[in-house]
C-alpha atoms as a PDB file:
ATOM      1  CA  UNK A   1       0.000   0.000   0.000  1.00  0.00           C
ATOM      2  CA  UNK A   2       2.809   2.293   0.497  1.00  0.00           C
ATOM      3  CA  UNK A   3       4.761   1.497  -2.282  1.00  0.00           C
ATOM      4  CA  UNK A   4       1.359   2.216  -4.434  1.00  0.00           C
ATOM      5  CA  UNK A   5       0.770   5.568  -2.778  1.00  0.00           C
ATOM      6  CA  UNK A   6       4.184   6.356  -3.240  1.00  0.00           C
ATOM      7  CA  UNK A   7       3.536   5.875  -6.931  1.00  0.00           C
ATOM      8  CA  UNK A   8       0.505   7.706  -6.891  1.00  0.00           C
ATOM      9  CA  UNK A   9       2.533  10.559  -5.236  1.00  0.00           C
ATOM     10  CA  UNK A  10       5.506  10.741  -7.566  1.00  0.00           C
ATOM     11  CA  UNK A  11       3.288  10.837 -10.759  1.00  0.00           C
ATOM     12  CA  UNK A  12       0.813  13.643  -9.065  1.00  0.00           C
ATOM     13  CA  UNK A  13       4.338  15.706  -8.937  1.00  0.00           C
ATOM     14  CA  UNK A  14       5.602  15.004 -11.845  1.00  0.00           C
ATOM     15  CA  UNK A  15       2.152  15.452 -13.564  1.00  0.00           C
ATOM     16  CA  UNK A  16       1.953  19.327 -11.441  1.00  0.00           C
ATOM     17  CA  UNK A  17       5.352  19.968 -12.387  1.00  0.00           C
ATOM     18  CA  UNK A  18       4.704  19.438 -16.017  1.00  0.00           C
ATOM     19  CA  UNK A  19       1.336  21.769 -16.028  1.00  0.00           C
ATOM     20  CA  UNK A  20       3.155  24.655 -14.045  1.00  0.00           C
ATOM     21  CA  UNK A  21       6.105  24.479 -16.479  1.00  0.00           C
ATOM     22  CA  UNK A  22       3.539  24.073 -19.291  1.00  0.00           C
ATOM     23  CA  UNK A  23       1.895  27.749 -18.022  1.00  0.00           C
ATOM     24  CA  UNK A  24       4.937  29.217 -17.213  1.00  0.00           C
ATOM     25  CA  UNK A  25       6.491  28.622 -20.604  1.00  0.00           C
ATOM     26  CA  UNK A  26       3.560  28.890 -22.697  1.00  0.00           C
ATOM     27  CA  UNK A  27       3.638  31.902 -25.487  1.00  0.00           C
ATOM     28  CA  UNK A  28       0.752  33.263 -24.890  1.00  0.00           C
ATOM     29  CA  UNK A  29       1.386  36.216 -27.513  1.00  0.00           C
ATOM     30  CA  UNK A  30       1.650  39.257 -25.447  1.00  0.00           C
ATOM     31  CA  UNK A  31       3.860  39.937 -23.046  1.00  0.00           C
ATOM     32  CA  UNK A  32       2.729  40.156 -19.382  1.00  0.00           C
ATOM     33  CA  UNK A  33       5.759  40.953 -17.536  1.00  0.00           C
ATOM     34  CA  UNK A  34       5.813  44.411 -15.754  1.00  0.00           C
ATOM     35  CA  UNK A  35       2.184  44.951 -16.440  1.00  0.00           C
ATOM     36  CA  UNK A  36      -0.065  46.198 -13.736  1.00  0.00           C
ATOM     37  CA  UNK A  37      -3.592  46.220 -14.296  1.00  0.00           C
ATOM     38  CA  UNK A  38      -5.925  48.595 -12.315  1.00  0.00           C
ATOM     39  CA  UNK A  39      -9.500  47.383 -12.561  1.00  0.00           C
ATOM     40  CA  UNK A  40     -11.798  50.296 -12.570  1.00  0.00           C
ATOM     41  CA  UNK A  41     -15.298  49.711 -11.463  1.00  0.00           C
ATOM     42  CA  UNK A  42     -16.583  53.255 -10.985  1.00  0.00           C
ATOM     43  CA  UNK A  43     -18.130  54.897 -13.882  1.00  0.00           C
ATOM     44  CA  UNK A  44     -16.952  58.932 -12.819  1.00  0.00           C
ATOM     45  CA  UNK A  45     -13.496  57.178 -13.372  1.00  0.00           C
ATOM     46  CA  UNK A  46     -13.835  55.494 -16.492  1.00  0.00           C
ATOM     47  CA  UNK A  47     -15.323  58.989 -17.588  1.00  0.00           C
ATOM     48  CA  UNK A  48     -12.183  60.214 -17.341  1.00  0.00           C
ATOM     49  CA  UNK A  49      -9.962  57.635 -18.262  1.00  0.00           C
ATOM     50  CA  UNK A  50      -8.165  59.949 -20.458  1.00  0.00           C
ATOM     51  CA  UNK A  51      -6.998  62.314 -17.562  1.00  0.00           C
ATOM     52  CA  UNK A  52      -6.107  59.141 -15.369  1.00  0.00           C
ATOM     53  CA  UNK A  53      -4.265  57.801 -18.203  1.00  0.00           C
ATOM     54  CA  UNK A  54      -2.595  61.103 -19.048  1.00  0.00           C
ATOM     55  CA  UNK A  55      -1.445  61.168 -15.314  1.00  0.00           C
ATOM     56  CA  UNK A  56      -0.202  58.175 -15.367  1.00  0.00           C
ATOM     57  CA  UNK A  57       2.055  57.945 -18.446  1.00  0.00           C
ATOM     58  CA  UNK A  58       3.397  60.884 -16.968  1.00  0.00           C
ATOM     59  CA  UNK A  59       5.148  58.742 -14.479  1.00  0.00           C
ATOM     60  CA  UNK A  60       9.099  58.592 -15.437  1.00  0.00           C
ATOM     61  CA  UNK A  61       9.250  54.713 -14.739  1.00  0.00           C
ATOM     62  CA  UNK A  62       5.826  54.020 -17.269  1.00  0.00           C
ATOM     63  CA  UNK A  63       6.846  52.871 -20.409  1.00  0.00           C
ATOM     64  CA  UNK A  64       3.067  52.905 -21.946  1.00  0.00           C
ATOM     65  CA  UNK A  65      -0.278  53.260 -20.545  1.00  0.00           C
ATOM     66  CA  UNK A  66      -3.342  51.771 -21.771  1.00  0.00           C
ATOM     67  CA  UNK A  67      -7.268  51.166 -21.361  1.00  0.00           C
ATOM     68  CA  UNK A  68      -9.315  48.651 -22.681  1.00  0.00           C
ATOM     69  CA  UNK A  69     -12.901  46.764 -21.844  1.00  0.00           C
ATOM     70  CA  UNK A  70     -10.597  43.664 -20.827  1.00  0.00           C
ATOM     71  CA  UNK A  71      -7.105  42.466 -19.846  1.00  0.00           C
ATOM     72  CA  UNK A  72      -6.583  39.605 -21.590  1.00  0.00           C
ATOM     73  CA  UNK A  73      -6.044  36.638 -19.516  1.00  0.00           C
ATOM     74  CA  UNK A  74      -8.608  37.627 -16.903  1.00  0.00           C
ATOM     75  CA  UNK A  75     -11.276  35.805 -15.443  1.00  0.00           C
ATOM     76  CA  UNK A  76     -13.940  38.267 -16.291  1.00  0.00           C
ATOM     77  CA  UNK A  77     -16.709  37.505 -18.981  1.00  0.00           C
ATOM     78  CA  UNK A  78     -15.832  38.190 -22.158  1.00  0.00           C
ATOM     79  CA  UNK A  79     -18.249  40.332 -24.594  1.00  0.00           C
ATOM     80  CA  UNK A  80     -19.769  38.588 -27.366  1.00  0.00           C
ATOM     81  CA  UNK A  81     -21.591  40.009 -30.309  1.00  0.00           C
ATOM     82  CA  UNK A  82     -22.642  38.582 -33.475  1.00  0.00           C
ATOM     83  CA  UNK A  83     -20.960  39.851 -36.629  1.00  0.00           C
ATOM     84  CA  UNK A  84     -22.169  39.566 -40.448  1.00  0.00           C
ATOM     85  CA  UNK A  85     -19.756  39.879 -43.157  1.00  0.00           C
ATOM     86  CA  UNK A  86     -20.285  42.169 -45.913  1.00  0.00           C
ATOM     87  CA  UNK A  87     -22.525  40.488 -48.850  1.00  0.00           C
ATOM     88  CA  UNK A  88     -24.079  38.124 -46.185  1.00  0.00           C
ATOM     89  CA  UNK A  89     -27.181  37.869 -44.541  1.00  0.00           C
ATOM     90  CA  UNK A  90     -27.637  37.697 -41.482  1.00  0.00           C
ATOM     91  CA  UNK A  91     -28.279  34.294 -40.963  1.00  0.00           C
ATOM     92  CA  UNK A  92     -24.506  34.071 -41.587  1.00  0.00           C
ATOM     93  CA  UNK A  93     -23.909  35.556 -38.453  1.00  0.00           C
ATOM     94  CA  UNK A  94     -20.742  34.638 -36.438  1.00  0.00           C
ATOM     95  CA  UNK A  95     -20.002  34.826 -32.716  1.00  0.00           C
ATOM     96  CA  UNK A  96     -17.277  36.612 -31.645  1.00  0.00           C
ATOM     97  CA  UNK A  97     -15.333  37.823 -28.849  1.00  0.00           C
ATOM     98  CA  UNK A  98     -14.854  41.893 -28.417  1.00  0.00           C
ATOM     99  CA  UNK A  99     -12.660  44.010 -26.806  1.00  0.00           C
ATOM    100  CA  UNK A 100     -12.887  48.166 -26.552  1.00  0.00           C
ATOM    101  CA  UNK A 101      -9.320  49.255 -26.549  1.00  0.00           C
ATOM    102  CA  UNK A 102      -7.390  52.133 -27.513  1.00  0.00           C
ATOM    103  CA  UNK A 103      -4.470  52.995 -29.752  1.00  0.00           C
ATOM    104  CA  UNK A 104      -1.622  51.986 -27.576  1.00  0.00           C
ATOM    105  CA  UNK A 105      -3.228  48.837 -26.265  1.00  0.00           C
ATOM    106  CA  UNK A 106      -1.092  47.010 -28.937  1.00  0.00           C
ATOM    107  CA  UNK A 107       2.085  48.773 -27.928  1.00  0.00           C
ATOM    108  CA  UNK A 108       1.356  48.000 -23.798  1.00  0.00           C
ATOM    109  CA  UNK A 109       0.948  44.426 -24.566  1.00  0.00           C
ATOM    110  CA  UNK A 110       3.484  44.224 -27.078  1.00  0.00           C
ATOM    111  CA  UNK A 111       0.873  42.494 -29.619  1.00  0.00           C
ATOM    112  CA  UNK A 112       1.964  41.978 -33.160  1.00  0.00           C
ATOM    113  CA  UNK A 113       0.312  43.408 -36.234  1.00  0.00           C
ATOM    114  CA  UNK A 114       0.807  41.620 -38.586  1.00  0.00           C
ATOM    115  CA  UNK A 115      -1.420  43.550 -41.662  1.00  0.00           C
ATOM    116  CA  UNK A 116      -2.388  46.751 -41.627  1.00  0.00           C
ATOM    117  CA  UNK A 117      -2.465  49.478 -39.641  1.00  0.00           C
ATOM    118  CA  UNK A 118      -3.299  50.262 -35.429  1.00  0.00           C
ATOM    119  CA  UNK A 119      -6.138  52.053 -34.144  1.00  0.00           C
ATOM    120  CA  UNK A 120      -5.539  55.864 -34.220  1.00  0.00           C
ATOM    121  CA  UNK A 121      -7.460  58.509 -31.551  1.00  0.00           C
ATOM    122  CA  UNK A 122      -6.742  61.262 -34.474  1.00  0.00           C
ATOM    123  CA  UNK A 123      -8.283  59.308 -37.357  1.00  0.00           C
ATOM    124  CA  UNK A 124     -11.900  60.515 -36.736  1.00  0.00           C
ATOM    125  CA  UNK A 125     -12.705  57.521 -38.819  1.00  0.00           C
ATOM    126  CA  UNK A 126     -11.683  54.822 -36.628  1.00  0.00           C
ATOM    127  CA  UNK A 127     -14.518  55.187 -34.809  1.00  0.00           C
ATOM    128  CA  UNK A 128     -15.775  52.584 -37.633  1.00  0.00           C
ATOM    129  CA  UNK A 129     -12.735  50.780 -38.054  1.00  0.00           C
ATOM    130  CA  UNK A 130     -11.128  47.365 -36.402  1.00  0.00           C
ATOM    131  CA  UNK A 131      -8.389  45.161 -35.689  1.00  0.00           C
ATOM    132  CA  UNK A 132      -9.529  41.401 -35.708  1.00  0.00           C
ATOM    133  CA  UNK A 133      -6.990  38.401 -35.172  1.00  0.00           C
ATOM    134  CA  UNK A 134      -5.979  35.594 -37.445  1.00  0.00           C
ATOM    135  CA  UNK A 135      -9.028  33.107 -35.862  1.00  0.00           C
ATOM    136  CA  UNK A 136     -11.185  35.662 -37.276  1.00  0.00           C
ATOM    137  CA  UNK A 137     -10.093  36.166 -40.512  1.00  0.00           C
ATOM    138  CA  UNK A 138     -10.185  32.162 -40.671  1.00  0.00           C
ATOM    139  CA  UNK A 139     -13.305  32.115 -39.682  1.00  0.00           C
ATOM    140  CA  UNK A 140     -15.029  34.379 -42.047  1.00  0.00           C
ATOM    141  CA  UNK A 141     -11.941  32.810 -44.495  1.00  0.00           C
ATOM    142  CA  UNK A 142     -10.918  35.550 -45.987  1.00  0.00           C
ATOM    143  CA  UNK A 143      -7.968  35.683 -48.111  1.00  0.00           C
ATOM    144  CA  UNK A 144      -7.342  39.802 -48.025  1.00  0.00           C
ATOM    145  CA  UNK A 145      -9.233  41.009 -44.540  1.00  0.00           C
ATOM    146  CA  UNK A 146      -8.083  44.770 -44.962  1.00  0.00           C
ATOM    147  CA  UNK A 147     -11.089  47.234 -46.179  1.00  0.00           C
ATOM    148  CA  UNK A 148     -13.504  44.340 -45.457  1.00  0.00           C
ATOM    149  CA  UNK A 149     -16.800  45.267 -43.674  1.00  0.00           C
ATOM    150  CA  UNK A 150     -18.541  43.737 -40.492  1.00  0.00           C
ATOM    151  CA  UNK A 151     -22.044  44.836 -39.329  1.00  0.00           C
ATOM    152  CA  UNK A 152     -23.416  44.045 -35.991  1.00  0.00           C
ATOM    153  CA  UNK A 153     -27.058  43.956 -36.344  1.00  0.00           C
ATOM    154  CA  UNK A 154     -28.046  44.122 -32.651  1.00  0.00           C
ATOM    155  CA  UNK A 155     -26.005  47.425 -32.730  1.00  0.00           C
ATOM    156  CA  UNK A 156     -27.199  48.413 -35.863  1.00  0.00           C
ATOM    157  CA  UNK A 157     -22.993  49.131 -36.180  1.00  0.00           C
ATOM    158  CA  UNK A 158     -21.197  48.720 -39.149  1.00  0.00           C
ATOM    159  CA  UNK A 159     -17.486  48.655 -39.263  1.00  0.00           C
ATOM    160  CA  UNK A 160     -14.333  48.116 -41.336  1.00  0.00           C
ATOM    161  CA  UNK A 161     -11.435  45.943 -40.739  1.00  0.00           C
ATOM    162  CA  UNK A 162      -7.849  48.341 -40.678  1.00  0.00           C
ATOM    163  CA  UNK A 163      -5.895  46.240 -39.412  1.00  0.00           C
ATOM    164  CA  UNK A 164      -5.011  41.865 -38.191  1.00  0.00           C
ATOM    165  CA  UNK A 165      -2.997  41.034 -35.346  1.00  0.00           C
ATOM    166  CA  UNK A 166      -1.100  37.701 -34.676  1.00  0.00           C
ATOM    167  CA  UNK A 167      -3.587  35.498 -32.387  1.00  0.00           C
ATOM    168  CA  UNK A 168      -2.716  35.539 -28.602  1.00  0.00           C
ATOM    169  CA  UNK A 169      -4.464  34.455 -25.741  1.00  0.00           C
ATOM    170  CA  UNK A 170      -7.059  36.225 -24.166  1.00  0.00           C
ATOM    171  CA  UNK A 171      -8.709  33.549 -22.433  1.00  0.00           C
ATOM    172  CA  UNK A 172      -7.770  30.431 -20.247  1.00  0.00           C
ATOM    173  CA  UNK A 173      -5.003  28.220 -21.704  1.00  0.00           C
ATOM    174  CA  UNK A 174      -7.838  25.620 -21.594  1.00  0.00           C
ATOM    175  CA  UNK A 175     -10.094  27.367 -24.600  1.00  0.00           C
ATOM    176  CA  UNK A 176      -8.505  27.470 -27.985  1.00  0.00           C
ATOM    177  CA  UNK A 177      -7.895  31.487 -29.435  1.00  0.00           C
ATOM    178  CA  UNK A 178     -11.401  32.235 -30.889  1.00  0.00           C
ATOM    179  CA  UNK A 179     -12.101  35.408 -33.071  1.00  0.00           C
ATOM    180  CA  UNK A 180     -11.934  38.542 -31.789  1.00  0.00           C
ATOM    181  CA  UNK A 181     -12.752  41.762 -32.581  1.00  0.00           C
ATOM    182  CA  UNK A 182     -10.712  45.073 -31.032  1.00  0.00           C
ATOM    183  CA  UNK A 183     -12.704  48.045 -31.789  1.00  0.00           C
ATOM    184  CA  UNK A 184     -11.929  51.663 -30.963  1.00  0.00           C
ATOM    185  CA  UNK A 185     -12.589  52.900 -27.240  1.00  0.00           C
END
């Protein structure tokens, strides 16, 4: 009975070992050293996040400052919303993840963009326009996603893709990347 528990015990740590190493290790596609993430639950605050974020890149030892709807990695429920691509109706509707971010999310996380353009504050256009990542252009399999159109018919929103960025994970290690859609804060 010992010798069997002993077993039992050496795989278990070999089997934890492996997992941790496995998570510790794992490219997740943004970098998340030296980030600190302040959640902000208070909606004078997020009214403002402009001045906070202002006052906070202002800080000699920031490198970059950023808001978004999400952090990716975090346990928090992910927005979905339904998107239809141009020429489609809408019972070709797809699910996909969103994220509000603005135009130095990319930069904080140190995401890749791989086609394209970012997000820009002083294109009044980009209020329309979006990044998506490579699961989304596979899903919708499109062969040139740049200048491509999305509508959101619950939103009654239509908007245009600018830019693609290399797929990284925004949820558990568990879930495979799905589409996602990063529009403009």
């Amino acid at each position: 009975t010992q010798f069997a528990l002993s077993i039992i015990m050496i795989v278990s740590t070999v089997v934890a070992y492996k997992q941790l190493d496995y998570i510790r290790s794992k490219n997740l596609g943004f970098n998340q050293e030296q980030l600190i993430v302040i959640d902000i639950n208070s909606g004078e605050a997020r009214r403002s996040f402009e001045a906070i974020k202002a006052e906070m890149a202002s800080l000699p030892a920031v490198k970059s400052v950023s808001t978004s709807s999400r952090v990716p990695g975090e346990w928090k429920s992910i927005v979905q919303v339904d998107a239809v691509p141009e020429l489609a109706g809408e019972n070709e509707a797809r699910t996909v993840s969103f994220y509000a971010i603005d135009d130095s999310f990319l930069e904080t996380f140190e995401i890749e963009l791989v086609a394209g353009r970012n997000l820009s504050a002083a294109m009044g256009t980009d209020t329309s326009a979006i990044l998506i990542n490579e699961a989304t252009v596979r899903l919708f399999g499109w062969d040139e996603p740049l200048g491509k159109e999305l509508t959101v018919p619950d939103a009654e929103y239509r908007v245009r893709v600018v830019g693609v960025v290399k797929d990284f994970h925004f949820q558990s290690l568990h879930e495979q990347i799905a589409p996602l859609i990063l529009g403009h804060w």
